[in-house]
Protein backbone atom coordinates (compact mmCIF):
# COMPACT_ATOMS: atom_id res chain seq x y z
CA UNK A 1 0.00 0.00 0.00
CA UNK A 2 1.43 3.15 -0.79
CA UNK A 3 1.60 6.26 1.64
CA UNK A 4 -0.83 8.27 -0.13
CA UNK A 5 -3.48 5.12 -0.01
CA UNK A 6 -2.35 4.89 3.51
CA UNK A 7 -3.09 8.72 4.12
CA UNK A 8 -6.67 8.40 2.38
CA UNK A 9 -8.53 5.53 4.40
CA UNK A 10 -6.64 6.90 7.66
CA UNK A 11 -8.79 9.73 10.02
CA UNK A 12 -5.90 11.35 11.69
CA UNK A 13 -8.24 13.23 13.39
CA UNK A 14 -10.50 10.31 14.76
CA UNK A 15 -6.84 8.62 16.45
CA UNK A 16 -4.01 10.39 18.67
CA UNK A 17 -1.72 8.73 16.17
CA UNK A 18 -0.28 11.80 13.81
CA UNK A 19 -0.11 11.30 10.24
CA UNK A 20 3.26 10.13 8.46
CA UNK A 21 5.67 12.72 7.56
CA UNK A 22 8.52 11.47 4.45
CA UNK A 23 12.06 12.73 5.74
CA UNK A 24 14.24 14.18 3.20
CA UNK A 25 17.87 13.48 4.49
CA UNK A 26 19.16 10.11 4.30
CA UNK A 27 20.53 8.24 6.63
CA UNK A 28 19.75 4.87 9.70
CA UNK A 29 16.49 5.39 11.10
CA UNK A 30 15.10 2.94 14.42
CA UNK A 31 11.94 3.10 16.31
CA UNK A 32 10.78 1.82 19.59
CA UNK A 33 7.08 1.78 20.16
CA UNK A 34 5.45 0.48 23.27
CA UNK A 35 2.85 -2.00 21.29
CA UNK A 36 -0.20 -2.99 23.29
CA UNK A 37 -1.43 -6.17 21.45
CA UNK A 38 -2.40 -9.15 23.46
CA UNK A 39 0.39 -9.21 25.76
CA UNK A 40 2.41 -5.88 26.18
CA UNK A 41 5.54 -5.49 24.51
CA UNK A 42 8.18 -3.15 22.73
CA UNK A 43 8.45 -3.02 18.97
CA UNK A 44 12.19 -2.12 17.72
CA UNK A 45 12.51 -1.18 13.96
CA UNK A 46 15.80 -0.57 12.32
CA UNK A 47 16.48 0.49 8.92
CA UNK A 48 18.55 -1.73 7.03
CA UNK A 49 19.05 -1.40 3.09
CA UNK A 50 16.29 1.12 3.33
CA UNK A 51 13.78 -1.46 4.79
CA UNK A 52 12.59 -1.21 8.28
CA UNK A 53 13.01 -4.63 10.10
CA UNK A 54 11.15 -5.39 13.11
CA UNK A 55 12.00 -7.07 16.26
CA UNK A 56 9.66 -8.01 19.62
CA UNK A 57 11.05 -7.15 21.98
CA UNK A 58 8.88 -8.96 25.61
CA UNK A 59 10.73 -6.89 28.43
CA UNK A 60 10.99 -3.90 26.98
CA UNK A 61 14.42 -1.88 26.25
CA UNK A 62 16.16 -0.99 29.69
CA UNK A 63 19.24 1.71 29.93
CA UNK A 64 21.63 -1.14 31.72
CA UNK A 65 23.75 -2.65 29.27
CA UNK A 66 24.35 -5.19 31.56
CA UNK A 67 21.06 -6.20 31.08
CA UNK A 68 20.03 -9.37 28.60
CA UNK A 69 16.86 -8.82 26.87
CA UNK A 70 15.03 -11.09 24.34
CA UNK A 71 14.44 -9.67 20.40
CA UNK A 72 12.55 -12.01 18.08
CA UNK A 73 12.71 -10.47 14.35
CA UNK A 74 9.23 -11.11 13.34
């Protein structure tokens, strides 16, 4: 589906979610979104070959690198 589909069946104004904005410098992007499905977990997307790839992450990201935390790529 292409963004401007994706803008056209979306209410922006019905959701707090705001609508997608294109960046025009290049460069890595990531993303980590608290994702409320049917158990609670993190989302973490990094760009890679200019795809985003996804990972679940259960625990949630903590600021500890000692810390081990589980990422399944899904």
């Amino acid at each position: 589906m292409s963004l401007d589909e994706y803008q056209r069946k979306r209410r922006f104004d019905a959701t707090p979610e705001p609508p997608p904005k294109l960046a025009t410098k290049s460069g890595h992007r990531f993303v980590v979104q608290k994702h409320r499905a049917s158990h609670l977990h993190y989302d973490f997307r990094l760009e890679m070959d200019g795809v985003l790839k996804s990972w679940a992450v259960p625990r949630g990201p903590s600021l500890d690198p000692a810390d081990k935390r589980l990422a399944m790529q899904v």
